[in-house]
N, C-alpha and C. Protein backbone atom coordinates (compact mmCIF):
# COMPACT_ATOMS: atom_id res chain seq x y z
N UNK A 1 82.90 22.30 -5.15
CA UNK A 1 84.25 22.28 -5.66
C UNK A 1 84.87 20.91 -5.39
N UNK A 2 85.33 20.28 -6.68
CA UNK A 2 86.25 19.04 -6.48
C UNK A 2 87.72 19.34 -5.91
N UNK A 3 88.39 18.88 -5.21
CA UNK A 3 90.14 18.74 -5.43
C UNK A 3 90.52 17.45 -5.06
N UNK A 4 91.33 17.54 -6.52
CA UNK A 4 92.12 15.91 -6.47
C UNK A 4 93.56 16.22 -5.68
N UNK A 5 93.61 14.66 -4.88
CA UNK A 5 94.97 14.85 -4.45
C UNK A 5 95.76 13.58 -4.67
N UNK A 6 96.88 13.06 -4.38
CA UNK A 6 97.33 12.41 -4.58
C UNK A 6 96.63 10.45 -4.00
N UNK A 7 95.98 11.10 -3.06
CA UNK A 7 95.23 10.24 -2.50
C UNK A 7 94.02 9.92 -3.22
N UNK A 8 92.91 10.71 -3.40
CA UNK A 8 91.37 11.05 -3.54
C UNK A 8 91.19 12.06 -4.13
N UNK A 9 90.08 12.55 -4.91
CA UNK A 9 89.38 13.82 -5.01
C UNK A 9 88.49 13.54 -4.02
N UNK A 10 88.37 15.21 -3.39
CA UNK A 10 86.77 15.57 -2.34
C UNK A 10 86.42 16.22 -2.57
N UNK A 11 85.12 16.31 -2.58
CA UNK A 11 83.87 17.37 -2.86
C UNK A 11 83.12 17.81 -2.10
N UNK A 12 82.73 18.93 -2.17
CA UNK A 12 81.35 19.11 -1.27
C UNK A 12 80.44 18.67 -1.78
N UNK A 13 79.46 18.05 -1.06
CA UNK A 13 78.10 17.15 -0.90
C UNK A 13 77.28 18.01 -1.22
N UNK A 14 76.54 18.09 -2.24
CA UNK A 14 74.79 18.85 -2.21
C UNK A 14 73.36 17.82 -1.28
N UNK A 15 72.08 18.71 -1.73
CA UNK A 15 71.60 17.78 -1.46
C UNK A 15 71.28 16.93 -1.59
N UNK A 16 71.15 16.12 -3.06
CA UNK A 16 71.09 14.97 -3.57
C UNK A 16 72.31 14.19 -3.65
N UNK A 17 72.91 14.34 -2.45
CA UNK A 17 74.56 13.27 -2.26
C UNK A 17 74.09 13.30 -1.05
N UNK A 18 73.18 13.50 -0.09
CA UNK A 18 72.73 13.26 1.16
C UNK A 18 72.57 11.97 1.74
N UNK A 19 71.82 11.25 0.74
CA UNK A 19 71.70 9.41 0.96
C UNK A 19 73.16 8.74 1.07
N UNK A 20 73.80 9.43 -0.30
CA UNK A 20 75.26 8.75 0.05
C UNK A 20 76.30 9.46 1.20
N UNK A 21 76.13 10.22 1.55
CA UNK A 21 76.87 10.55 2.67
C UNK A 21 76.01 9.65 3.69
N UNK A 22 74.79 9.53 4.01
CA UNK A 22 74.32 8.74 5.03
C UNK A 22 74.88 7.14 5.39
N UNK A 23 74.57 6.82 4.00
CA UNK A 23 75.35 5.53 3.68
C UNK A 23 76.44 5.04 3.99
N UNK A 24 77.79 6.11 3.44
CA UNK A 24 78.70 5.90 3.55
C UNK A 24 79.31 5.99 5.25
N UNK A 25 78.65 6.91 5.56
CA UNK A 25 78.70 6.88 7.38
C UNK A 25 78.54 5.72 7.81
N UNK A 26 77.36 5.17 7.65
CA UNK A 26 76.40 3.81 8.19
C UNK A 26 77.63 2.58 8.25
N UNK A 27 78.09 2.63 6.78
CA UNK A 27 78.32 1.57 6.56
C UNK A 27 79.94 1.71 7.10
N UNK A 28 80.73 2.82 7.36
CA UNK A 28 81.94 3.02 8.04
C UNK A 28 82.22 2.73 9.70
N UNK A 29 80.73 2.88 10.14
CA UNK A 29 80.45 2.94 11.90
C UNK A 29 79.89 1.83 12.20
N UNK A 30 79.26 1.16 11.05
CA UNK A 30 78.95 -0.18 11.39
C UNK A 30 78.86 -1.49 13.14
N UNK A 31 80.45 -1.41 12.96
CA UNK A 31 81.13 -2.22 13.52
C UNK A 31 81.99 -1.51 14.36
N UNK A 32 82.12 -0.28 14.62
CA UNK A 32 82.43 0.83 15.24
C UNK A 32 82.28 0.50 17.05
N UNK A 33 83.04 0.95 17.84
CA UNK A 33 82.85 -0.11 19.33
C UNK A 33 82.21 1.05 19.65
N UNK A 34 82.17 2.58 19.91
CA UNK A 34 80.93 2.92 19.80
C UNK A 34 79.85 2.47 19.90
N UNK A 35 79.70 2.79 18.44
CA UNK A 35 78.40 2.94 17.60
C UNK A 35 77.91 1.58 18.36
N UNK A 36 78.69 0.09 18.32
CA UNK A 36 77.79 -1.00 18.95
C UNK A 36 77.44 -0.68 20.24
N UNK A 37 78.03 0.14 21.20
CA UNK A 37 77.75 0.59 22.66
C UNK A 37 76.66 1.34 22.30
N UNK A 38 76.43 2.31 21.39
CA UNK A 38 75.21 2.97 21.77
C UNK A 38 74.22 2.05 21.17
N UNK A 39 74.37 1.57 19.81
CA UNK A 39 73.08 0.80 19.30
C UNK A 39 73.18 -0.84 19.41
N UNK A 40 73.46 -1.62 20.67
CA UNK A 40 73.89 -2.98 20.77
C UNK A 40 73.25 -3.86 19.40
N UNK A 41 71.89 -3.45 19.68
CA UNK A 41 70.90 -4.48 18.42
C UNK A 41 71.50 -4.42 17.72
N UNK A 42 72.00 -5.50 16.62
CA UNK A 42 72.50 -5.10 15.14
C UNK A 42 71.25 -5.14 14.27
N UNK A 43 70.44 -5.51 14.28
CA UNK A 43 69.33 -5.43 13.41
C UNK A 43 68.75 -3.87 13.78
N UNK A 44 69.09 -3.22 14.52
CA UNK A 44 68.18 -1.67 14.55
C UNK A 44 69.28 -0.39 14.26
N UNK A 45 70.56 -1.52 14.21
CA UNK A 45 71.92 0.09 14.52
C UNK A 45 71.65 0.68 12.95
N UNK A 46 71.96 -0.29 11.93
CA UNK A 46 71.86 0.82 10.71
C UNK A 46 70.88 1.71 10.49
N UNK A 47 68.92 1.35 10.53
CA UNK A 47 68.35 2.22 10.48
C UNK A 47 68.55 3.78 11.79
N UNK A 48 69.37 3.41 12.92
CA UNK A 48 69.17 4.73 13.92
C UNK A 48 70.28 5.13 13.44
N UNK A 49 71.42 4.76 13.10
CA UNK A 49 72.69 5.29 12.65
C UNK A 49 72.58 6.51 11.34
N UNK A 50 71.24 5.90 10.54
CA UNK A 50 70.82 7.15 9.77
C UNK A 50 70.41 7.95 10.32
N UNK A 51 69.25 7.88 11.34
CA UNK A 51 68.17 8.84 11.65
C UNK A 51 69.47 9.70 12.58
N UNK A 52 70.56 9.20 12.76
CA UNK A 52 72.01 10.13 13.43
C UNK A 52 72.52 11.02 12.18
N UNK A 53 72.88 10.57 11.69
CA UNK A 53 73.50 11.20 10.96
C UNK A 53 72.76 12.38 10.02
N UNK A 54 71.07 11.92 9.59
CA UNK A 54 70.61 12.84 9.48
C UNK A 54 70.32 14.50 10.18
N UNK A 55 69.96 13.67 11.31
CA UNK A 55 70.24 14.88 12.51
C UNK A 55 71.09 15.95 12.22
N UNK A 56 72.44 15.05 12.08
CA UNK A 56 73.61 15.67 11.87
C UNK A 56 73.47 16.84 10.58
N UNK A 57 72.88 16.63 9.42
CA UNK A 57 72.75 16.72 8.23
C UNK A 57 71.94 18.49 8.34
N UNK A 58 71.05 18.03 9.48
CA UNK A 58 69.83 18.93 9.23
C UNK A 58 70.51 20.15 10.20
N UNK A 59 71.79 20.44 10.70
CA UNK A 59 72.39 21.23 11.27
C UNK A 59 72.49 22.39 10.38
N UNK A 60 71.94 23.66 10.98
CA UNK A 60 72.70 24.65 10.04
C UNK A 60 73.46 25.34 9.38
N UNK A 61 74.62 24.63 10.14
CA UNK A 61 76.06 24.80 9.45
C UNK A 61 76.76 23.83 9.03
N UNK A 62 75.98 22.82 9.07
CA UNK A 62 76.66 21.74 8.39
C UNK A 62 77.16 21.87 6.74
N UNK A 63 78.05 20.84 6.84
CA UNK A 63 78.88 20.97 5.58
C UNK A 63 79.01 19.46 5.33
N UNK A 64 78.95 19.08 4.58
CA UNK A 64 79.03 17.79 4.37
C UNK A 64 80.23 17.34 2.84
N UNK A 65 80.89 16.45 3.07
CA UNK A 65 81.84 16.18 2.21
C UNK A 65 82.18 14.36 1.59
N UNK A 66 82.66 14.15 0.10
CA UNK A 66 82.59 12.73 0.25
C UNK A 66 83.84 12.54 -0.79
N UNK A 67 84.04 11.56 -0.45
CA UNK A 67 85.83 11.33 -1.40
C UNK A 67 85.81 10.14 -2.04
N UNK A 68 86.67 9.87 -2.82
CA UNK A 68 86.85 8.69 -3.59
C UNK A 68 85.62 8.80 -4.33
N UNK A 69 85.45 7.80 -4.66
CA UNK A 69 84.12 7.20 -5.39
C UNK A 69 82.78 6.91 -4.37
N UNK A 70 83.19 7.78 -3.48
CA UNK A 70 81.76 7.66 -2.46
C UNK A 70 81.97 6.74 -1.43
N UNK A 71 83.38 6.43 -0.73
CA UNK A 71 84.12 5.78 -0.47
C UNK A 71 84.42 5.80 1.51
N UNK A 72 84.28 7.59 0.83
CA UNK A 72 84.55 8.46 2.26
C UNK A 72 83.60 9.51 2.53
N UNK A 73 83.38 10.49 4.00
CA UNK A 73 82.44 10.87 3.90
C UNK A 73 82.71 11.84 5.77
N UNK A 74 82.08 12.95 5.49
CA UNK A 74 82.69 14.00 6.71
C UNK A 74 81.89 15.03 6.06
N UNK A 75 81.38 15.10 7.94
CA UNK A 75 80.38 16.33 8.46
C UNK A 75 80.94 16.78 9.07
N UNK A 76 81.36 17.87 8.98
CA UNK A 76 81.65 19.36 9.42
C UNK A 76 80.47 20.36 9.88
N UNK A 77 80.55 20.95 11.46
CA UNK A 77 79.96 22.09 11.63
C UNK A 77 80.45 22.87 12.39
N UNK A 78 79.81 24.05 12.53
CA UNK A 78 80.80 26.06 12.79
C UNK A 78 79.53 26.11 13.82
N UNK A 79 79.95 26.06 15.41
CA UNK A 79 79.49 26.64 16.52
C UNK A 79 79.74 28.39 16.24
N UNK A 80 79.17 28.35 16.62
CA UNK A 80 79.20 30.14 17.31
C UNK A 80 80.29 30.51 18.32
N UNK A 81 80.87 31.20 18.90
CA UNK A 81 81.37 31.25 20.05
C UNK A 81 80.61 31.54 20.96
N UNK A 82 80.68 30.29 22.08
CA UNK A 82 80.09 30.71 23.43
C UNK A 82 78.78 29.68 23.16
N UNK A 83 79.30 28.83 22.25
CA UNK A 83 77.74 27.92 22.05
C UNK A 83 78.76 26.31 21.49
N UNK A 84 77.95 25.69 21.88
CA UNK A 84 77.88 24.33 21.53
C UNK A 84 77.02 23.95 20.46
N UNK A 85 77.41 22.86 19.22
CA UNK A 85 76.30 22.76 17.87
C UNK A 85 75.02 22.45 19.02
N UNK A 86 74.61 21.68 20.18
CA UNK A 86 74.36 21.46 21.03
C UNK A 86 73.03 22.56 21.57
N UNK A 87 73.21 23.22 22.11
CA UNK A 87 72.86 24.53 22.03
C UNK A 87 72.29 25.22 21.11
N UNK A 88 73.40 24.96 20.18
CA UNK A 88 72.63 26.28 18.76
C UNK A 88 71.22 25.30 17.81
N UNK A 89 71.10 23.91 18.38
CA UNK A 89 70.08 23.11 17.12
C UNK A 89 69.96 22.30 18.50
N UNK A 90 68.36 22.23 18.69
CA UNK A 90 67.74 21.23 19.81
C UNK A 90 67.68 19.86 19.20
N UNK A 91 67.69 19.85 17.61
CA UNK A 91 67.37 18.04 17.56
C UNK A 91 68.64 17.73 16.70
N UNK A 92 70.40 18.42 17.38
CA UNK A 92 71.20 17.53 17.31
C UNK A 92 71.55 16.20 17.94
N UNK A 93 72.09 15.54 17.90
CA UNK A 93 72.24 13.85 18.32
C UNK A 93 72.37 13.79 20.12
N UNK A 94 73.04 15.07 20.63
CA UNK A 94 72.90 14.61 21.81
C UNK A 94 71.73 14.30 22.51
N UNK A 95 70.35 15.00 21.78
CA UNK A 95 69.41 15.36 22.45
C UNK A 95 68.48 13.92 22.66
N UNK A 96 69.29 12.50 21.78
CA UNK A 96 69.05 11.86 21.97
C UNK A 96 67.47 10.83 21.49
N UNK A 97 66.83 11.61 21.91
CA UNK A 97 65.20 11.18 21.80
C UNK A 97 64.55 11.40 20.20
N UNK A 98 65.39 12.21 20.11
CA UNK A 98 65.33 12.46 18.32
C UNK A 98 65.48 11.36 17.25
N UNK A 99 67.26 10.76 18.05
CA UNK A 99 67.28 9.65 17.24
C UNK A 99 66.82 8.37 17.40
N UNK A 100 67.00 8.11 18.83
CA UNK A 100 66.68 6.87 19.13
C UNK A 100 65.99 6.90 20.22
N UNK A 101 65.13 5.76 21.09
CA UNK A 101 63.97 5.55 22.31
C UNK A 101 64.54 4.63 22.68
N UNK A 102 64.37 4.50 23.85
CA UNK A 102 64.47 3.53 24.94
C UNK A 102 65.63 3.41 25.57
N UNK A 103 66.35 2.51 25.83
CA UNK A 103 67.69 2.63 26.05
C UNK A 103 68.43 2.90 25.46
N UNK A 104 68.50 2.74 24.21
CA UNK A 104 69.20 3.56 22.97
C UNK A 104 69.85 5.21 23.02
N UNK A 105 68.49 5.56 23.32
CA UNK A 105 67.89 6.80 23.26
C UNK A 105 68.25 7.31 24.66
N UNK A 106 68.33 6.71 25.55
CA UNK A 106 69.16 7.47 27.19
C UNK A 106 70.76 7.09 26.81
N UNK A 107 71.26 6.02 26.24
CA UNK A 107 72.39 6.10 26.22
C UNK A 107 73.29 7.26 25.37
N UNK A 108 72.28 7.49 24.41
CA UNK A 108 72.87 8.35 23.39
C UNK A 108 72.69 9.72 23.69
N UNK A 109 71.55 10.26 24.54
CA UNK A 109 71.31 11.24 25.61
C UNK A 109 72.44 11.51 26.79
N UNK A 110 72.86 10.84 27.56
CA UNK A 110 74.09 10.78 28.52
C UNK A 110 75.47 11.24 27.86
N UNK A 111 75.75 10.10 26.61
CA UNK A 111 77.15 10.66 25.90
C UNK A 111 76.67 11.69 25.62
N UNK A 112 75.73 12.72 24.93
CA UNK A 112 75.91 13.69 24.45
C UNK A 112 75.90 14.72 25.34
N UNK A 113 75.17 14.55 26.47
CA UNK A 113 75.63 15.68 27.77
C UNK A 113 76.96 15.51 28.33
N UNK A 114 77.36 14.14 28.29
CA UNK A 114 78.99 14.08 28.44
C UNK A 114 79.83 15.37 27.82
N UNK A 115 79.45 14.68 26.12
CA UNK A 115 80.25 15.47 25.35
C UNK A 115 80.36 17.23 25.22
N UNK A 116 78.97 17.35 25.52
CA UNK A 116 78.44 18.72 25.67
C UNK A 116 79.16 19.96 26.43
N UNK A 117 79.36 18.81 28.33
CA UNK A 117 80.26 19.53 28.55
C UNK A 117 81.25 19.50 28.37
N UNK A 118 82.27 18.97 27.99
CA UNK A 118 83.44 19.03 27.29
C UNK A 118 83.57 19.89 26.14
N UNK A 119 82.98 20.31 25.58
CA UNK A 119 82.77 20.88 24.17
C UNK A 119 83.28 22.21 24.08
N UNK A 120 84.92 22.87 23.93
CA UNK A 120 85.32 24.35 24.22
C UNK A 120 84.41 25.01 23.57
N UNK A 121 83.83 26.14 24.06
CA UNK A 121 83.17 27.09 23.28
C UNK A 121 83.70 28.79 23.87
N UNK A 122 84.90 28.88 23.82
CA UNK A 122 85.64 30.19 23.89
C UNK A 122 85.84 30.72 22.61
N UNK A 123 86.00 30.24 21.48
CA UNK A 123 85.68 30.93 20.08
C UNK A 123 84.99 30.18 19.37
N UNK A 124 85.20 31.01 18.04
CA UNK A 124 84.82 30.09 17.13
C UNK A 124 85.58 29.04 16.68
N UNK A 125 84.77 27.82 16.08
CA UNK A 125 85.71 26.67 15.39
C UNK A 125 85.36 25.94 14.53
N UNK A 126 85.34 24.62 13.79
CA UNK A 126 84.94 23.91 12.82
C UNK A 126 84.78 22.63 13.84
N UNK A 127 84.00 22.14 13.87
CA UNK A 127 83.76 20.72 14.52
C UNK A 127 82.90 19.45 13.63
N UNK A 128 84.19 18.65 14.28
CA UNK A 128 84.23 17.34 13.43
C UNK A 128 83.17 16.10 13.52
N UNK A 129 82.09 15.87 13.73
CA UNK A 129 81.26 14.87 14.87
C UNK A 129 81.79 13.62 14.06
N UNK A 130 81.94 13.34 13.04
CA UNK A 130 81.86 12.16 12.08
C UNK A 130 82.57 12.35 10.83
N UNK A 131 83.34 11.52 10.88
CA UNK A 131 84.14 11.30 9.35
C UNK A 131 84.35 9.66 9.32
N UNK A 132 84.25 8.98 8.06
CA UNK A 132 84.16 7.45 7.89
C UNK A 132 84.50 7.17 6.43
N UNK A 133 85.44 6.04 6.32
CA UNK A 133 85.69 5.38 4.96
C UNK A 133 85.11 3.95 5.21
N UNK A 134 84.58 4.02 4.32
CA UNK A 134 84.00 2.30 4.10
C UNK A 134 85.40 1.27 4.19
N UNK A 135 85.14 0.00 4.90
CA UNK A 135 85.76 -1.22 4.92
C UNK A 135 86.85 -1.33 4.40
N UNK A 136 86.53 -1.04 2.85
CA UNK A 136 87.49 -1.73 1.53
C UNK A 136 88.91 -0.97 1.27
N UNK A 137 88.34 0.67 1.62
CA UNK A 137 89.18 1.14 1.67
C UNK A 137 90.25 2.26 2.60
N UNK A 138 89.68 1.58 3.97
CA UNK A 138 90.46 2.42 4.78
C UNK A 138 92.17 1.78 4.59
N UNK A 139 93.24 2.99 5.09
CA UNK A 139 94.13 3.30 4.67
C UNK A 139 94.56 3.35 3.74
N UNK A 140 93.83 3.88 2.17
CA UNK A 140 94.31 4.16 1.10
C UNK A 140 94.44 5.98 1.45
N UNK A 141 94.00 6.55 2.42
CA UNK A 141 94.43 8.32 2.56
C UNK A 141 93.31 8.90 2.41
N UNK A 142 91.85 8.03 2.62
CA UNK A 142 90.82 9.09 2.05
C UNK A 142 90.85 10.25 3.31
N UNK A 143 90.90 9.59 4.90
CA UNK A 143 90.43 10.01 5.58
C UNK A 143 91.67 11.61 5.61
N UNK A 144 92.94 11.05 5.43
CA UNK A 144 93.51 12.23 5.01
C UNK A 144 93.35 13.47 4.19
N UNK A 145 92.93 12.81 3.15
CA UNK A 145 92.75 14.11 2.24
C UNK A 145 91.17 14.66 2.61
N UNK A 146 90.26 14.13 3.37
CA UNK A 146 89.49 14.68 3.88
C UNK A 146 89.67 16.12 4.96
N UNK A 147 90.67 15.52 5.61
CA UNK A 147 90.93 16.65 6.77
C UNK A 147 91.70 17.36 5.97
N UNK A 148 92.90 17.35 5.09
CA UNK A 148 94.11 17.86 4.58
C UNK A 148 92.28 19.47 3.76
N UNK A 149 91.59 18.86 3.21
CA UNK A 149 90.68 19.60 2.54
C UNK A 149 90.23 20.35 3.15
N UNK A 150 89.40 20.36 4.44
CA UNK A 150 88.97 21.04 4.74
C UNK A 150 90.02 22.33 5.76
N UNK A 151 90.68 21.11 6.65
CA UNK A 151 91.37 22.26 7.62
C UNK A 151 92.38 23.11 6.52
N UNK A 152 92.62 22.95 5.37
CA UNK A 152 93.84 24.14 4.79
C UNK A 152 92.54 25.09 4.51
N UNK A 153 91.12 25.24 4.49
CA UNK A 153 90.58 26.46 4.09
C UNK A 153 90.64 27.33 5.79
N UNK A 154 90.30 25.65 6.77
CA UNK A 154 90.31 26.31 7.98
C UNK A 154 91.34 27.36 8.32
N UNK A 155 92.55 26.90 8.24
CA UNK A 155 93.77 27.81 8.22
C UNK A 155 93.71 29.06 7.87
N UNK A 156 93.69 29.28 6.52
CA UNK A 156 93.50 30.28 5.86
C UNK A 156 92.37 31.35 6.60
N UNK A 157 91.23 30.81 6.82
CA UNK A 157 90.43 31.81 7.63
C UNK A 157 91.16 31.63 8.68
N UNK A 158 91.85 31.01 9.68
CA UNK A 158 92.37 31.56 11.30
C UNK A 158 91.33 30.58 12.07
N UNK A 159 90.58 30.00 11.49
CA UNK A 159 89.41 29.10 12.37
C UNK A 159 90.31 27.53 13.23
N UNK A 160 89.85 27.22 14.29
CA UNK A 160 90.12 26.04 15.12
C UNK A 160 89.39 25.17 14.68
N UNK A 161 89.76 24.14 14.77
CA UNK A 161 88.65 23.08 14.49
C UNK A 161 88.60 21.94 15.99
N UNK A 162 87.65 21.15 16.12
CA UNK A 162 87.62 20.54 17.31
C UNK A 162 86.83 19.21 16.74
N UNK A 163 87.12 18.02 17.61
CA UNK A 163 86.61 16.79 17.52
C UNK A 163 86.88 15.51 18.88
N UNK A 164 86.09 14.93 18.64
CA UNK A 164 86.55 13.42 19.66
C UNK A 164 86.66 12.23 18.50
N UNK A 165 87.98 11.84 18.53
CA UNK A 165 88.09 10.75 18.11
C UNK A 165 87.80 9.29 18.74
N UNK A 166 87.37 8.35 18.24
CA UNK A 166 86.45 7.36 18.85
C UNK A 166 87.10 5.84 18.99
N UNK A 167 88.32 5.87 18.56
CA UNK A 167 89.40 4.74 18.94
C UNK A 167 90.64 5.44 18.87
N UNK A 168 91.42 4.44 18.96
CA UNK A 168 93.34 4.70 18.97
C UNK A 168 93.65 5.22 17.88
N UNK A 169 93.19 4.31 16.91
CA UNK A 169 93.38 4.88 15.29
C UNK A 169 93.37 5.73 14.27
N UNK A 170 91.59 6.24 14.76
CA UNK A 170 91.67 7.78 14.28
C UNK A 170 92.25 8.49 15.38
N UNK A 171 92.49 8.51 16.28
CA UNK A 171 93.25 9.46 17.11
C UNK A 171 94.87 9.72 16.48
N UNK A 172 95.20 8.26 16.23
CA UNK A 172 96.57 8.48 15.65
C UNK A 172 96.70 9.54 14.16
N UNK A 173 95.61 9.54 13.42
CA UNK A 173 95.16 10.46 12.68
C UNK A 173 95.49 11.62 13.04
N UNK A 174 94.11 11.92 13.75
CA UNK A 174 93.80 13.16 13.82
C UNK A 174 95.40 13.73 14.92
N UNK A 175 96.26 13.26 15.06
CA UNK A 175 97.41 13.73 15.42
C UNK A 175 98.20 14.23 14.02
N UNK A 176 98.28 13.27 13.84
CA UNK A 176 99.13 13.67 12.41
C UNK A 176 99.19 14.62 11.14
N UNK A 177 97.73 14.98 11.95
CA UNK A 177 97.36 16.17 11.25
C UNK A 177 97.12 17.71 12.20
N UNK A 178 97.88 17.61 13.08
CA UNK A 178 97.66 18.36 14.04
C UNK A 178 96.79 19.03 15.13
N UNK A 179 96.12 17.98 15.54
CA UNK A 179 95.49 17.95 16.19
C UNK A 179 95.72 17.48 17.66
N UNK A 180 95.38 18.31 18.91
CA UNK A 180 96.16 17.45 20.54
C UNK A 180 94.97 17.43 21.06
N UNK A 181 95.55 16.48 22.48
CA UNK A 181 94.25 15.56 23.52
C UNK A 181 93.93 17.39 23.59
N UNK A 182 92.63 17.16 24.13
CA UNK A 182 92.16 18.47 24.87
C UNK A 182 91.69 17.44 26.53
N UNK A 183 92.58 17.38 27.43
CA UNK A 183 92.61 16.65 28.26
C UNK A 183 92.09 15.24 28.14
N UNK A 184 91.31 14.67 29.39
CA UNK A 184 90.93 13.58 29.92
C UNK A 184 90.05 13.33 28.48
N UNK A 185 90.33 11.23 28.48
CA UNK A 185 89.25 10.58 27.31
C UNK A 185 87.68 11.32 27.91
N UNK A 186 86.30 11.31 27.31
CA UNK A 186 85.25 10.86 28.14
C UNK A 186 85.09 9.38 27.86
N UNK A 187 84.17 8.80 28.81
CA UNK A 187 83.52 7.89 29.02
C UNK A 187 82.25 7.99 29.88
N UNK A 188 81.29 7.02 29.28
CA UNK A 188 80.32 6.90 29.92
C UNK A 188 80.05 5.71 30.61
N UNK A 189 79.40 5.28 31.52
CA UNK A 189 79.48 3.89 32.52
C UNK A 189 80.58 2.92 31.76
N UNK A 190 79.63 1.87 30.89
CA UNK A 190 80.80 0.80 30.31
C UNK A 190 81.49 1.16 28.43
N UNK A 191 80.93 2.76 28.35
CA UNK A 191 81.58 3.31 26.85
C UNK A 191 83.24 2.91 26.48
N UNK A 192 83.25 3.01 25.29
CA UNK A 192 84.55 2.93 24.48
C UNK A 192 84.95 4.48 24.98
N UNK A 193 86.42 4.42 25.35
CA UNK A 193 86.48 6.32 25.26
C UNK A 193 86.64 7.12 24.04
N UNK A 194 86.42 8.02 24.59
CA UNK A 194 86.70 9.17 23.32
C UNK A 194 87.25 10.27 23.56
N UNK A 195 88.23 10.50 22.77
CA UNK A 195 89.74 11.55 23.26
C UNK A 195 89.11 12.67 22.43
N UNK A 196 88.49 13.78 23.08
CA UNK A 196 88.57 15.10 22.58
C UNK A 196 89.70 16.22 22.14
N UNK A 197 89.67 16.18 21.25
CA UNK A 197 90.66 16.98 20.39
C UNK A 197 90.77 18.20 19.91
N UNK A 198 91.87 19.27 20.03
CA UNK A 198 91.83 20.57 19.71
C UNK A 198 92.70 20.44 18.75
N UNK A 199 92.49 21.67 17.33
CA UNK A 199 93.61 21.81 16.52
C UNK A 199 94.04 23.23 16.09
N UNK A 200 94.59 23.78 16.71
CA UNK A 200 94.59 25.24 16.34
C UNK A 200 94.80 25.59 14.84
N UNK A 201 94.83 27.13 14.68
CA UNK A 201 95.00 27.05 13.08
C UNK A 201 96.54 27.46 12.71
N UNK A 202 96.94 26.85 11.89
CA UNK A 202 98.27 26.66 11.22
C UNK A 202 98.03 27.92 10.62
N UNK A 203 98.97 28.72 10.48
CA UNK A 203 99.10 30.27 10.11
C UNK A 203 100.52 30.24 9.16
């Protein structure tokens, strides 16, 4: 299903929009203070930044979404209650070794047991790992009408959604769309933090 908004139309992703959702990730996280903390090399971050996001992809509840002209781009997945995506799929990203080796691959192992425990799992919810607009056009609203899309179905079912935002910026976002700290940033030794976020459902 398309919906246009004043901003963007978004769609759900099949599987042959898989490359471009990969893409469009890649090329949004790039330069990401992250993404350079976990993958320093720049010559190796784009190829592991896929083999991430695929990960991501190959989740069983994943949902995948892309806006604009392929512009924007958000993975969505539905824990269980009483489970972490973590938990419910052994070769999601925390597990590390999946995506990347060596130091790469322990760093990206550590944040994800970070994140892991942090991760509420008292109900069910929608969780956010990744959403990204390419370069050209961040702040034209894609990243808005991304969330505005998905969380009004969230609503409607009564579902929470949860995420860590990965700078100031999308945090200032993901506020504005109702979303609060769920306490303390994490960090890992010399990591960028990341403010875990709860959003209950608007009723």
């Amino acid at each position: 299903m398309t919906v246009d908004t004043p901003y963007a139309s978004v769609r759900r992703a099949d599987d042959t929009d898989r490359q471009a959702v990969m893409d469009v990730l890649t090329e949004a996280f790039t330069d990401d203070p992250l993404v350079r903390w976990l993958f320093p090399e720049a010559g190796r971050r784009g190829p592991l930044q896929v083999r991430h996001y695929r990960s991501l992809l190959a989740h069983p509840t994943a949902e995948a979404y892309l806006a604009g002209r392929r512009e924007g781009a958000a993975v969505w997945l539905t824990p269980a209650a009483g489970r972490t995506p973590y938990q419910e799929h052994p070769d999601a990203p925390e597990a590390g070794r999946e995506t990347a080796s060596g130091e790469d691959g322990a760093r990206l192992a550590v944040l994800g047991r970070a994140l892991a425990r942090r991760h509420p799992d008292r109900e069910p919810h929608l969780y956010l790992p990744c959403m990204g607009v390419v370069g050209g056009r961040r702040g034209a609203g894609l990243g808005s009408a991304m969330l505005r899309h998905r969380l009004e179905r969230a609503d409607a079912d009564g579902l929470a959604a949860y995420l860590e935002a990965s700078s100031p910026r999308s945090r200032a976002l993901y506020l504005r769309h109702g979303f609060e700290d769920l306490g303390e940033p994490v960090r890992v030794a010399d990591s960028p933090p990341l403010w875990p976020m709860w959003r209950p459902p608007r009723r």
